[in-house]
Protein backbone atom coordinates (compact mmCIF):
# COMPACT_ATOMS: atom_id res chain seq x y z
CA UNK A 1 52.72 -49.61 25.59
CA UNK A 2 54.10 -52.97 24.76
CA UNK A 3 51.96 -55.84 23.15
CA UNK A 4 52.74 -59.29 23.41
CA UNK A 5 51.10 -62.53 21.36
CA UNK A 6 50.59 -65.71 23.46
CA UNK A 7 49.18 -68.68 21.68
CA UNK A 8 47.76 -70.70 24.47
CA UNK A 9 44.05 -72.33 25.77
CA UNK A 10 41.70 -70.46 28.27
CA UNK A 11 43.00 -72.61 31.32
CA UNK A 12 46.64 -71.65 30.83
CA UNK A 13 46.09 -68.26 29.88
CA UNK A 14 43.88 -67.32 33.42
CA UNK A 15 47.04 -69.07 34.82
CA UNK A 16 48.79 -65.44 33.56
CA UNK A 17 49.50 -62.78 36.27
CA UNK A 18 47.75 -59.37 35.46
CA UNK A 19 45.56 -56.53 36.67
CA UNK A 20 42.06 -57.95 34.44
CA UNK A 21 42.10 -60.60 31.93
CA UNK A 22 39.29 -60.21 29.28
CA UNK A 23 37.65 -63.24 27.73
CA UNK A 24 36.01 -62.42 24.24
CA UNK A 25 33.12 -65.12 23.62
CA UNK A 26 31.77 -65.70 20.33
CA UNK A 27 28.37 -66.62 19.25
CA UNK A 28 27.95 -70.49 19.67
CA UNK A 29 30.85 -71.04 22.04
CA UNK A 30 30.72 -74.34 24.14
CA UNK A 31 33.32 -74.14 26.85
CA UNK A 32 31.69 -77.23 28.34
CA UNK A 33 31.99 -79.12 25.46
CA UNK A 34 35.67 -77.75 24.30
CA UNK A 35 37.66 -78.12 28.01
CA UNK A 36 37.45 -79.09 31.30
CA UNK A 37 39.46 -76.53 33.17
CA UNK A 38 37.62 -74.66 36.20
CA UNK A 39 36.89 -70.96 34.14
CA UNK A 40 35.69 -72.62 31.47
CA UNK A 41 33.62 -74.22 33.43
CA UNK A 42 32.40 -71.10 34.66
CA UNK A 43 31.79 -69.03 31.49
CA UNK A 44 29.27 -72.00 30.93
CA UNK A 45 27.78 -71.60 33.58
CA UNK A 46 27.19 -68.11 33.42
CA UNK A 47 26.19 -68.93 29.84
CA UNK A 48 23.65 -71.30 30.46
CA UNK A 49 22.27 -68.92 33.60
CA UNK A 50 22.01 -65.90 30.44
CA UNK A 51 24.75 -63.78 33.05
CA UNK A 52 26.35 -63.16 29.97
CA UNK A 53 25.16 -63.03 26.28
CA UNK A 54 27.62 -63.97 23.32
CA UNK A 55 25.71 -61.11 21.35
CA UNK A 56 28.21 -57.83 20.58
CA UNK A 57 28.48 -55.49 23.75
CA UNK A 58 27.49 -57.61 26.32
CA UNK A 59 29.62 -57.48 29.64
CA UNK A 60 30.11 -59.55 32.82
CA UNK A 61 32.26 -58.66 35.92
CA UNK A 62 33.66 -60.52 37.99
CA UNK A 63 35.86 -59.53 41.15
CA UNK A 64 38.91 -61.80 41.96
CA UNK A 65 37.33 -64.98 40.99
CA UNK A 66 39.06 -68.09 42.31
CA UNK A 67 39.19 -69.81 38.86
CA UNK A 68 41.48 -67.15 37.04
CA UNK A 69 44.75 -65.60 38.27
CA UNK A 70 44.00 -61.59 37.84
CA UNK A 71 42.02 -59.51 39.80
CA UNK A 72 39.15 -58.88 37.55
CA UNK A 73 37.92 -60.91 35.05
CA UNK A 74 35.56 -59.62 32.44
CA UNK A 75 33.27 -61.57 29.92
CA UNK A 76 32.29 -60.08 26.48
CA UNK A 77 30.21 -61.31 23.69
CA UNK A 78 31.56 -60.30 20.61
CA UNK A 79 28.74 -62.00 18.76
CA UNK A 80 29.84 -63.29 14.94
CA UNK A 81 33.60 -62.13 16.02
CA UNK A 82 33.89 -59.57 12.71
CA UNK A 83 36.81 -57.31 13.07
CA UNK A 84 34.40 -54.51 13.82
CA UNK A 85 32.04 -56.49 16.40
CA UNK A 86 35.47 -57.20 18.09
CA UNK A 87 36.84 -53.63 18.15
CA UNK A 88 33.25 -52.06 19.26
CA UNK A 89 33.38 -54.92 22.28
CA UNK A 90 36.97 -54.40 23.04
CA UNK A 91 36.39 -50.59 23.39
CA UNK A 92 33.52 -50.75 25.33
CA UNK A 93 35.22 -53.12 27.75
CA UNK A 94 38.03 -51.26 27.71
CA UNK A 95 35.78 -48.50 29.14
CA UNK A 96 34.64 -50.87 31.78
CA UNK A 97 37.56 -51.65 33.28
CA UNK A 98 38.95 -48.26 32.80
CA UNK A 99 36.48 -46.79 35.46
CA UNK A 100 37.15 -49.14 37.82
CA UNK A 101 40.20 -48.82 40.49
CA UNK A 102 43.13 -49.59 40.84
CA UNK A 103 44.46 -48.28 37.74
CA UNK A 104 45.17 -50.83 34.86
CA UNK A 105 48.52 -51.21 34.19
CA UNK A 106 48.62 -55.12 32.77
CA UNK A 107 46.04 -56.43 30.32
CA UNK A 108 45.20 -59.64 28.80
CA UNK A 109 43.14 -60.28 26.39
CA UNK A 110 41.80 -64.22 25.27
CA UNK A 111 39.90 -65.05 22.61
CA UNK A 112 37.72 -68.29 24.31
CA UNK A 113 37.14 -69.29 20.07
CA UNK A 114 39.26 -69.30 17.02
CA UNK A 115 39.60 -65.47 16.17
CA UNK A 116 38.45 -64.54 12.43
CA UNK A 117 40.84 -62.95 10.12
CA UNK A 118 41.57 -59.48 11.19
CA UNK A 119 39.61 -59.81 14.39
CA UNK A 120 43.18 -59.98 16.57
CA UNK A 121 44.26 -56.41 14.82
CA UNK A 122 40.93 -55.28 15.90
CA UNK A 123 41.56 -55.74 19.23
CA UNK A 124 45.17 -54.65 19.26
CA UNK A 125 43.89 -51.17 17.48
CA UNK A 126 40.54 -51.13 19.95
CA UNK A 127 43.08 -51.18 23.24
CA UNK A 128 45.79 -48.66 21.88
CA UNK A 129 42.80 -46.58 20.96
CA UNK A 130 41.22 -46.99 24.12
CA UNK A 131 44.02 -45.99 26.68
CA UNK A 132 45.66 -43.36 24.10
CA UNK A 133 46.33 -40.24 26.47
CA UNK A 134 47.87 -36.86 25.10
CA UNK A 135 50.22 -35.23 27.75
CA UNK A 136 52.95 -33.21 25.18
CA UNK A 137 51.49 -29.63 26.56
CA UNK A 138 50.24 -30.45 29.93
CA UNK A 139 51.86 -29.30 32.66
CA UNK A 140 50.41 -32.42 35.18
CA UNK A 141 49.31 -35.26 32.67
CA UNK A 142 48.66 -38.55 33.64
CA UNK A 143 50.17 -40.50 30.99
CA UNK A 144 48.92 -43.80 29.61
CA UNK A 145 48.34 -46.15 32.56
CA UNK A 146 48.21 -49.23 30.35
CA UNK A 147 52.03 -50.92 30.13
CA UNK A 148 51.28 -54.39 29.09
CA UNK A 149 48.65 -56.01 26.90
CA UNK A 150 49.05 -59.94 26.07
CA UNK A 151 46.88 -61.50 23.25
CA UNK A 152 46.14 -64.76 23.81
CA UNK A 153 44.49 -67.06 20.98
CA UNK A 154 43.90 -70.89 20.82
CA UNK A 155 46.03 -73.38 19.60
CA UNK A 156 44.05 -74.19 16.78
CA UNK A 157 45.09 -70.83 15.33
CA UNK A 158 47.73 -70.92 12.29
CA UNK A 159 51.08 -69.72 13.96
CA UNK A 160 52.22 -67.60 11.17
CA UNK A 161 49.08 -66.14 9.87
CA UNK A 162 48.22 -64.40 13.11
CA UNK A 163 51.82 -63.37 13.99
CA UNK A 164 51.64 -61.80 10.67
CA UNK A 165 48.46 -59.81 11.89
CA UNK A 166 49.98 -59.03 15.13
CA UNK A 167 52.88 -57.57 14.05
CA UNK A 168 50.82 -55.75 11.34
CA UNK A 169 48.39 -54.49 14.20
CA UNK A 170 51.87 -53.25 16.37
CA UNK A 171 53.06 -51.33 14.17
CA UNK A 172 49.70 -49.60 12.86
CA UNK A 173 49.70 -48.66 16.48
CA UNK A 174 52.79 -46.92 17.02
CA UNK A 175 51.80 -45.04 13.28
CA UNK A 176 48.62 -44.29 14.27
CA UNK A 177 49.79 -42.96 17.87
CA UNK A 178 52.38 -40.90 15.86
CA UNK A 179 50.21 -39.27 13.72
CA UNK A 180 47.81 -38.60 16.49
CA UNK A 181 50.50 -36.98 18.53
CA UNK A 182 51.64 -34.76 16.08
CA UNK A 183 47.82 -33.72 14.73
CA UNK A 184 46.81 -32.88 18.16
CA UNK A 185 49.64 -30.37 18.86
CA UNK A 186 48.68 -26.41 19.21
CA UNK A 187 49.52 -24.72 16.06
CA UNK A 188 52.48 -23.24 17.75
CA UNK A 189 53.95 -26.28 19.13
CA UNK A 190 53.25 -27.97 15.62
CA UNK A 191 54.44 -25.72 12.83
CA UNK A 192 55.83 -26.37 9.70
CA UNK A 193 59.02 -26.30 11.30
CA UNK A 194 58.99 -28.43 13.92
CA UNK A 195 57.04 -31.24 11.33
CA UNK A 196 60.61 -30.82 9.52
CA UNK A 197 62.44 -31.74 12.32
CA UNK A 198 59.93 -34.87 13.14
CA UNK A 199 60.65 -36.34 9.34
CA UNK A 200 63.61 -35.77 9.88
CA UNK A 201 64.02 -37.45 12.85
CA UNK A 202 62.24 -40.55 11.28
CA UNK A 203 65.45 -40.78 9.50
CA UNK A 204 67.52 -42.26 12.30
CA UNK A 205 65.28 -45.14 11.21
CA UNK A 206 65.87 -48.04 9.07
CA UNK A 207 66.06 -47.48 5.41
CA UNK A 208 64.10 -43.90 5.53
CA UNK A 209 65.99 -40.40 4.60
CA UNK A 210 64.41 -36.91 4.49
CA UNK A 211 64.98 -33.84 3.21
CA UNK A 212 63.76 -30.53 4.11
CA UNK A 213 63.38 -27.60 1.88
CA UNK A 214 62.66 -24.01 2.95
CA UNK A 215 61.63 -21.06 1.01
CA UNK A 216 64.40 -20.80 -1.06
CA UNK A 217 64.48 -23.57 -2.75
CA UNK A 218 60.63 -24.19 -3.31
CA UNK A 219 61.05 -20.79 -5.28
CA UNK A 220 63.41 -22.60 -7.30
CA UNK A 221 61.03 -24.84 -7.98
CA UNK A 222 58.85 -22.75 -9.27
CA UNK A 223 55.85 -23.82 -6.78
CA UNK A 224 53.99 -20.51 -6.59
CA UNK A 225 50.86 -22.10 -5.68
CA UNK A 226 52.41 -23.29 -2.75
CA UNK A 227 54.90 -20.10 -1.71
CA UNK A 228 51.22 -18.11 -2.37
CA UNK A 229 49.00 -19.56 0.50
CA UNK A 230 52.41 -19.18 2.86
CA UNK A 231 53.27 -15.88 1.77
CA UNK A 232 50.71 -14.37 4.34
CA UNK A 233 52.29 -15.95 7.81
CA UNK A 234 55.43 -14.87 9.74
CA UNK A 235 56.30 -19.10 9.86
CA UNK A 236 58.37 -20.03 6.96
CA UNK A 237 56.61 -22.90 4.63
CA UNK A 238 58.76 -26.46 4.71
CA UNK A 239 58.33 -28.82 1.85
CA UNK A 240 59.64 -32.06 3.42
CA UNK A 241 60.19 -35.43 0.85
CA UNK A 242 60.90 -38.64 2.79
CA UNK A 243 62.09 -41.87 1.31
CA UNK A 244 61.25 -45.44 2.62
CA UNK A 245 63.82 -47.76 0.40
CA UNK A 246 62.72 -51.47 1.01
CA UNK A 247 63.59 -52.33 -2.59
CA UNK A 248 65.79 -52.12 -5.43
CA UNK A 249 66.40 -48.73 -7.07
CA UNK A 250 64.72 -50.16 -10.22
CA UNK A 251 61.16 -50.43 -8.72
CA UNK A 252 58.58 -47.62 -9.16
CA UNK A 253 58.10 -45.82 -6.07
CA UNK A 254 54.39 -45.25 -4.60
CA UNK A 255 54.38 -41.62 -3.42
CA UNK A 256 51.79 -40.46 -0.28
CA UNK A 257 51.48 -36.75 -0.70
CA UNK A 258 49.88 -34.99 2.74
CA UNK A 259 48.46 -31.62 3.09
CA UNK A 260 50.43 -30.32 5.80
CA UNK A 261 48.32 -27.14 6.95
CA UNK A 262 49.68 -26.42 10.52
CA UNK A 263 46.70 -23.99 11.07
CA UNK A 264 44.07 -22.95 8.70
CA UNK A 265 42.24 -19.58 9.56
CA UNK A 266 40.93 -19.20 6.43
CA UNK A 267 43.12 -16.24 5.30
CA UNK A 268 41.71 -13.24 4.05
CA UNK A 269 38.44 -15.26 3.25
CA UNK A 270 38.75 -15.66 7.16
CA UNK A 271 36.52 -18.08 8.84
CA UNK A 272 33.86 -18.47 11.73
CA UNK A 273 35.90 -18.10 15.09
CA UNK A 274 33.75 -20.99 16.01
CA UNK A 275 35.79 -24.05 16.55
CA UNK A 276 38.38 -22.59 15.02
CA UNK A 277 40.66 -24.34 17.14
CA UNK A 278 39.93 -27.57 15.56
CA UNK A 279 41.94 -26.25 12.36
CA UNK A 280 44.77 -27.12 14.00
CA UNK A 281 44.06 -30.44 12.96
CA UNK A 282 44.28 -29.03 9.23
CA UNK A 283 47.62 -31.22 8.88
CA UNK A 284 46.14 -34.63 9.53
CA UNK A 285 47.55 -35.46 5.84
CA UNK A 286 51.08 -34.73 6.20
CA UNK A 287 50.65 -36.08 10.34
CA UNK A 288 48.84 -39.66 8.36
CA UNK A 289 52.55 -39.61 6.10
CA UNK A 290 54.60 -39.19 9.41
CA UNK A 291 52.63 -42.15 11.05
CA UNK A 292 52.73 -44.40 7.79
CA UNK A 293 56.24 -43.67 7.70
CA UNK A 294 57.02 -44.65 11.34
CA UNK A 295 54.92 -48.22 10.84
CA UNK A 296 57.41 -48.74 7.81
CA UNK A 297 60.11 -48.43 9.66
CA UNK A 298 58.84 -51.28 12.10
CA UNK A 299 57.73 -53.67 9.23
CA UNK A 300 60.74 -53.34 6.82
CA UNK A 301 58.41 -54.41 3.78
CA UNK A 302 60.24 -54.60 0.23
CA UNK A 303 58.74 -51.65 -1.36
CA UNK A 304 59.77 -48.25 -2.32
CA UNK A 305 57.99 -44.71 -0.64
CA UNK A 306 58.06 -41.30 -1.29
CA UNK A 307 56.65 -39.20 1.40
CA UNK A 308 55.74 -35.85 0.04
CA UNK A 309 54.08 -33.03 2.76
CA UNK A 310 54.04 -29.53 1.74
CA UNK A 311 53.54 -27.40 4.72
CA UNK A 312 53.06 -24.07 5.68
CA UNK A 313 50.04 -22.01 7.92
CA UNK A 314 46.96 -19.85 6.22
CA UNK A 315 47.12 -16.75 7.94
CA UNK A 316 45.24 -13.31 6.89
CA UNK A 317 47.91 -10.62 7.76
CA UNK A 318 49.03 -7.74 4.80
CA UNK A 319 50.89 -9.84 2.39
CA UNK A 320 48.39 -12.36 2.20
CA UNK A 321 46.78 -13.63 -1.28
CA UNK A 322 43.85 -12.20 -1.84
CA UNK A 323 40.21 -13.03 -3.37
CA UNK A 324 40.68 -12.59 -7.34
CA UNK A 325 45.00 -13.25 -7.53
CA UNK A 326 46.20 -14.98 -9.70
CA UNK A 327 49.40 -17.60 -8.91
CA UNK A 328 51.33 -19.98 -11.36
CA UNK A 329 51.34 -23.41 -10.65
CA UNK A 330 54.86 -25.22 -10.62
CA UNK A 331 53.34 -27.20 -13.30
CA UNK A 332 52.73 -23.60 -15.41
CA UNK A 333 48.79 -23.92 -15.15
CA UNK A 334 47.41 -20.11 -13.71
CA UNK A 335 45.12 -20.46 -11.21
CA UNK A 336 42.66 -18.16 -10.29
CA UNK A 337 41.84 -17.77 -6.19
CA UNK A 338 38.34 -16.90 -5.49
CA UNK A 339 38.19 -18.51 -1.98
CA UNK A 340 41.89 -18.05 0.00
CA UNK A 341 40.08 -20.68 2.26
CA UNK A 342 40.65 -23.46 -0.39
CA UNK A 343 44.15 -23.36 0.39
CA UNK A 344 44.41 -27.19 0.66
CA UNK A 345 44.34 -27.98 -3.10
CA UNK A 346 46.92 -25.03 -3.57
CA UNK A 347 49.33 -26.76 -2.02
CA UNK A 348 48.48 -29.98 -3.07
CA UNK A 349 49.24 -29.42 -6.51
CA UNK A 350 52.29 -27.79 -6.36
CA UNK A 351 53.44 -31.26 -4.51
CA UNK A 352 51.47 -33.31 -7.03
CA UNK A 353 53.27 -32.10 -9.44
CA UNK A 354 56.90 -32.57 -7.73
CA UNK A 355 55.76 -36.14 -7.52
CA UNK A 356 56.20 -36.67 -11.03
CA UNK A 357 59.93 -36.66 -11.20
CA UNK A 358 59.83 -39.89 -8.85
CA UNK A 359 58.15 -41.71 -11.88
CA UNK A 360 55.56 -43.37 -9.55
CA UNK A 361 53.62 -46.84 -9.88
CA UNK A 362 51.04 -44.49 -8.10
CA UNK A 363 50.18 -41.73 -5.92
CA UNK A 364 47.86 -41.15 -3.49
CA UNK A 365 47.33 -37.46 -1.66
CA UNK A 366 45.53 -37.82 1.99
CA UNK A 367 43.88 -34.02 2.84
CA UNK A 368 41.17 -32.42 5.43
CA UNK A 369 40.12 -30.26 2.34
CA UNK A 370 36.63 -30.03 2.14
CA UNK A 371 33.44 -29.45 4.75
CA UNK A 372 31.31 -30.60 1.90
CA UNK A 373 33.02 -34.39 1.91
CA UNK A 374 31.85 -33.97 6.17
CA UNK A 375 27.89 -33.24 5.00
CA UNK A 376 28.12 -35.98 2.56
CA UNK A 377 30.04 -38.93 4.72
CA UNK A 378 30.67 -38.04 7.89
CA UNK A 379 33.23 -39.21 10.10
CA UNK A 380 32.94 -43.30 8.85
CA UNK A 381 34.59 -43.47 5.66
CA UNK A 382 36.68 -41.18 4.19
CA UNK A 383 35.92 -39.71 0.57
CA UNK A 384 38.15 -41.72 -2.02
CA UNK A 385 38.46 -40.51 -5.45
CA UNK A 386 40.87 -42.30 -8.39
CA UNK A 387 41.36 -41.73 -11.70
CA UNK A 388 42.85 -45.62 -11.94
CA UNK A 389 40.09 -48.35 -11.06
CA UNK A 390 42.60 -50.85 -9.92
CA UNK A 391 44.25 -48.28 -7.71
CA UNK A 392 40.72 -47.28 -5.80
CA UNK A 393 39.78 -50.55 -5.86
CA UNK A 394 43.01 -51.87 -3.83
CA UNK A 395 43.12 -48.50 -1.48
CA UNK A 396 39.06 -49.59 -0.70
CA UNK A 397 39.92 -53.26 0.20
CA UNK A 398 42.81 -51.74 2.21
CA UNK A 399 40.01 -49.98 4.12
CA UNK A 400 37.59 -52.74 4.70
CA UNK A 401 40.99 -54.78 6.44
CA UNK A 402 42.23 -52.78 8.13
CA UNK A 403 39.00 -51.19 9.47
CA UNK A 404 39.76 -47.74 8.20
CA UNK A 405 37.39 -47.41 5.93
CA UNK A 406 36.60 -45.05 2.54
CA UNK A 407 33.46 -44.97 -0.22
CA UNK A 408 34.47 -43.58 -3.63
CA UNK A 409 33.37 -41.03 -5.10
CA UNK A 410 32.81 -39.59 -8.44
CA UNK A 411 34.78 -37.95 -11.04
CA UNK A 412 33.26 -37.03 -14.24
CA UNK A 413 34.33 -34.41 -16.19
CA UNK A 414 30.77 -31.86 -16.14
CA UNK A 415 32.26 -31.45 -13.00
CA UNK A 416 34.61 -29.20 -13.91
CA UNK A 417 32.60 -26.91 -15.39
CA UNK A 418 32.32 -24.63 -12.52
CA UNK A 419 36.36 -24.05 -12.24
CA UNK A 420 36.47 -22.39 -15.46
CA UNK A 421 37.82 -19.17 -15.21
CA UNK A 422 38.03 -15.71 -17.53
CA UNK A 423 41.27 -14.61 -15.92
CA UNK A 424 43.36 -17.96 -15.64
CA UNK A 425 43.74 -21.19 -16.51
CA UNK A 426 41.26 -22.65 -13.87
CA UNK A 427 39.33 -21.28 -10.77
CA UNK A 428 40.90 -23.15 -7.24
CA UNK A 429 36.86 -22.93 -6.45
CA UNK A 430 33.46 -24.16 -8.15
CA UNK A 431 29.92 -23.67 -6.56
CA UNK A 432 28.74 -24.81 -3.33
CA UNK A 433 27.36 -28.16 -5.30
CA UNK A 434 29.44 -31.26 -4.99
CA UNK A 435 32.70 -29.27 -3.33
CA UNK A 436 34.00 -32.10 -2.33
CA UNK A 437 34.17 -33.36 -5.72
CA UNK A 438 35.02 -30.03 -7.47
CA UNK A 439 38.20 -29.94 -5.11
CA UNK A 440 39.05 -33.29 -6.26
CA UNK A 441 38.89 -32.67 -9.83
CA UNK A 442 41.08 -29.72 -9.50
CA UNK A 443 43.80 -31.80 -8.15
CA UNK A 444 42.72 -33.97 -11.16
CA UNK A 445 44.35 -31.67 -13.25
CA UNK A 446 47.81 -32.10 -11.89
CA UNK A 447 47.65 -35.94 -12.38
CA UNK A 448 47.95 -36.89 -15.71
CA UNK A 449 51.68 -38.56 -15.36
CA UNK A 450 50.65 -41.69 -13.32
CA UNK A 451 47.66 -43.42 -11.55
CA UNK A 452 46.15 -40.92 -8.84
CA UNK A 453 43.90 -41.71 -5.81
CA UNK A 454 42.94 -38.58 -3.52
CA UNK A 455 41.84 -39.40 0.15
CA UNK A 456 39.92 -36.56 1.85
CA UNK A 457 39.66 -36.98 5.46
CA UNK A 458 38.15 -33.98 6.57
CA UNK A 459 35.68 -35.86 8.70
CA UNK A 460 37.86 -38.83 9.52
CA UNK A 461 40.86 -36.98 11.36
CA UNK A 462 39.73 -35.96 13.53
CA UNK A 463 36.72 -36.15 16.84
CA UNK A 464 35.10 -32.95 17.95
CA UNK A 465 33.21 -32.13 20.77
CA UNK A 466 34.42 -34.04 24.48
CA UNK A 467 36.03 -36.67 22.77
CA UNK A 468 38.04 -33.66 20.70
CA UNK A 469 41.24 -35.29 19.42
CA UNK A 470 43.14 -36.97 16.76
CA UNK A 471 41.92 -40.14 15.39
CA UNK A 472 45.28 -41.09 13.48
CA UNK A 473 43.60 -41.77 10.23
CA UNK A 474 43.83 -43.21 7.38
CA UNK A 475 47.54 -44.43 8.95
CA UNK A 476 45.73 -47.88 9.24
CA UNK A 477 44.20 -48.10 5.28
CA UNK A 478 47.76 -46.29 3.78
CA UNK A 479 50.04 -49.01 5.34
CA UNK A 480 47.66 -52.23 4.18
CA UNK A 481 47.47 -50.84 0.76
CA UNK A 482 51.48 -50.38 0.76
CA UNK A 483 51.89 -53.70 2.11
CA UNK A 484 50.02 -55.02 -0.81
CA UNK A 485 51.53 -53.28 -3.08
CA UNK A 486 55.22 -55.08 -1.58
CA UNK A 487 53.08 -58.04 -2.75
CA UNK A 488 51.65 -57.05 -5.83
CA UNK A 489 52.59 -53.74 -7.07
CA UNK A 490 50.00 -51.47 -8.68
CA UNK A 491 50.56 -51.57 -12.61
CA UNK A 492 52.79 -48.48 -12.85
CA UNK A 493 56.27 -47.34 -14.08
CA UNK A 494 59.58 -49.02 -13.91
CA UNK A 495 62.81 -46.52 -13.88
CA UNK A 496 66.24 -46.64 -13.30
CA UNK A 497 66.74 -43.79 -11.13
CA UNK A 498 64.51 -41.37 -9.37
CA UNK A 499 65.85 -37.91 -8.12
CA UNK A 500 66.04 -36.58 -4.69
């Protein structure tokens, strides 16, 4: 789907040939008052007759109208124009227009008032999310109808400030769309395999290079909390490190580590067969590091990235790990598995501690690891936790911009307690209290080398139910917070070399 940015007046833009042409009216807007032109005129009119309401949601049809040049024209209050008021009235239009016929193939989109900050990436994100259409393993898929969109502000808009947002909002879209592709595949057209060969085929783009390690060498590195939660499934595990180089070799690196689960049955500690399905979507980390990835590649920013997914599947057969082992960590800390369905954090640390060698200004790990962070937030924000203030502080304001949003969470130490362990080092399980928050401070423990933020999106990733799919989050917060950190790095660590 290709966007386009038109900075033009109401008149000019009905002049513009397309299948529907949506009109976004904010609260207090005076098209009477502000031009002269004949659809202007007519959005007053239906104003002043209370057709249409400015308030969020509101809709008006109307078929082939003489006054505009595309076949349907739609009216929408989007009430104070907030980023979020905009993307809830986008979508629902969207929806609208959607179930009429013909199909929609051309788009535009005008804002009748000046458009508040972030308001134009809320529509490009509402539309992209809107017509999204998986068709990778269907046989007879219609695929996305929608070609063309054109977003059309007024003049009175600063030139530079909303290309800036535009070309933010396009390339969040084609990371978002990437990670959604890749977390909606079946497990067995999505293994840890074929997520090596998709990194590395984000290396045909600019300034990004991947590597791709097998089994071999992740037993030379010693990662036998990793190797342990692979070592029951017939698919070989894949440890893949991508590189985004936007800057010189001297700057710290931020590294994004994603949990790259390709399916999760639970291993031995097997799980309900209930929606079991939906663990397929147990790799929406490492999917959220392709996507980010992919959006860097579009915006060229001057930072440096390290993309770090560890991935392999959690299978029960006769060589799996079993309730009571006990595996050493590639940091040397013994870890004692009571639950082989907390397999997330296993191979989290192995990769958290990998990241270390890259000297980072930060890290941040994005995971579905825990039902409990699901009970306590649902699928709104995602559960952040962060051992540096400024670090969760900038990755929550990343959130509120880009609409992607995350609530912090605690991380005191008496939560620990419960992963103390008689026969190793520490338990990879506490009690059924706070699991969301005993998982975190487990990883907590493998973080003591630089600033650490931990992202879990287990209800974020992913929809159930009839709108099952991928949501593509937290592509949206990661690249925000990396494109202020091109700005103004998080305080971190300087070094002259990093190795591969």
């Amino acid at each position: 789907m290709n966007f386009d940015l038109l900075i033009s007046d109401l008149n000019s833009t009905a002049r513009q040939g397309s299948d529907a042409l949506l009109v976004l009216l904010p609260d207090g807007h005076k098209p009477d008052q502000a031009a002269k032109d004949e659809l202007s005129a007519l959005v007053a009119q239906a104003l002043k007759a209370g057709d249409i309401q400015t308030q969020a949601g509101k809709l008006l049809a109307l078929y082939k109208p003489s006054q505009a040049k595309a076949n349907r024209v739609l009216l929408a209050g989007i009430g104070a124009g907030t980023p979020r008021l905009v993307r809830q009235a986008v979508a629902g239009a969207l929806g609208a227009l959607r179930s009429g016929s013909p199909a929609l193939k051309k788009l535009t989109i005008c804002f009748a008032g000046t458009p508040a900050a972030g308001s134009v990436r809320a529509a490009v994100l509402a539309v992209a999310d809107a017509s999204y259409v998986y068709t990778t393993t269907k046989s007879k898929a219609e695929a996305r109808g929608l070609a063309r969109v054109t977003l059309a502000v007024p003049k009175s808009v600063a030139k530079e400030t909303v290309q800036d947002e535009f070309q933010r909002a396009t390339a969040t879209v084609v990371g978002v769309e990437l990670a959604k592709e890749w977390a909606n595949r079946p497990a067995n057209h999505a293994t840890p395999t074929h997520l090596g060969t998709a990194a590395q085929a984000l290396a045909k783009l600019p300034r990004i290079t991947c590597q791709v390690l097998g089994p071999k060498e992740v037993a030379k590195l010693k990662m036998g909390s990793f190797m342990a939660v692979a070592q029951g499934s017939q698919e070989p595990l894949r440890f893949i490190v991508l590189h985004y180089k936007g800057a010189a070799p001297s700057q710290a690196p931020t590294v994004l580590v994603g949990k790259g689960i390709t399916f999760d049955t639970g291993g031995i500690s097997i799980k309900p067969a209930g929606e079991m399905d939906e663990m397929k979507y147990d790799m929406g980390g490492a999917a959220s590091v392709l996507g980010t990835f992919r959006a860097l590649a579009e915006l060229q920013p001057a930072i440096n990235v390290v993309g770090l997914i560890p991935s392999c599947e959690n299978m029960p057969d006769g060589g799996a790990i079993k309730p009571g082992d006990v595996v050493t960590s590639m940091s040397g800390q013994t870890i004692e598995i009571l639950n082989t369905d907390a397999e997330g954090r296993l191979i989290l640390c192995d990769a958290l501690s990998y990241a270390e060698r890259f000297k980072p200004a930060a890290v941040v790990d994005m995971a579905t690891l825990t039902g409990a962070c699901v009970i306590a937030l649902g699928a709104v924000r995602s559960g952040l936790f962060s051992t540096s203030d400024e670090l969760a502080q900038r990755l929550l304001a990343a959130g509120e911009s880009a609409q992607d949003l995350a609530w912090r969470m605690p991380l005191d130490d008496e939560y620990a307690e419960g992963l103390k362990s008689n026969f190793a080092d520490v338990a990879n399980i506490a009690g059924r209290a706070a699991g969301a928050v005993t998982a975190a401070k487990f990883l907590q423990r493998f973080t003591d080398k630089f600033p650490w933020a931990h992202l879990d999106i287990a209800g974020t990733a992913w929809k159930g139910g009839a709108a099952k799919g991928a949501t593509g989050r937290p592509v949206g917060l990661l690249l925000e917070f990396l494109l202020g950190q091109a700005a103004s790095p998080v305080k971190g660590r300087k070094t002259a070399s990093a190795k591969a």
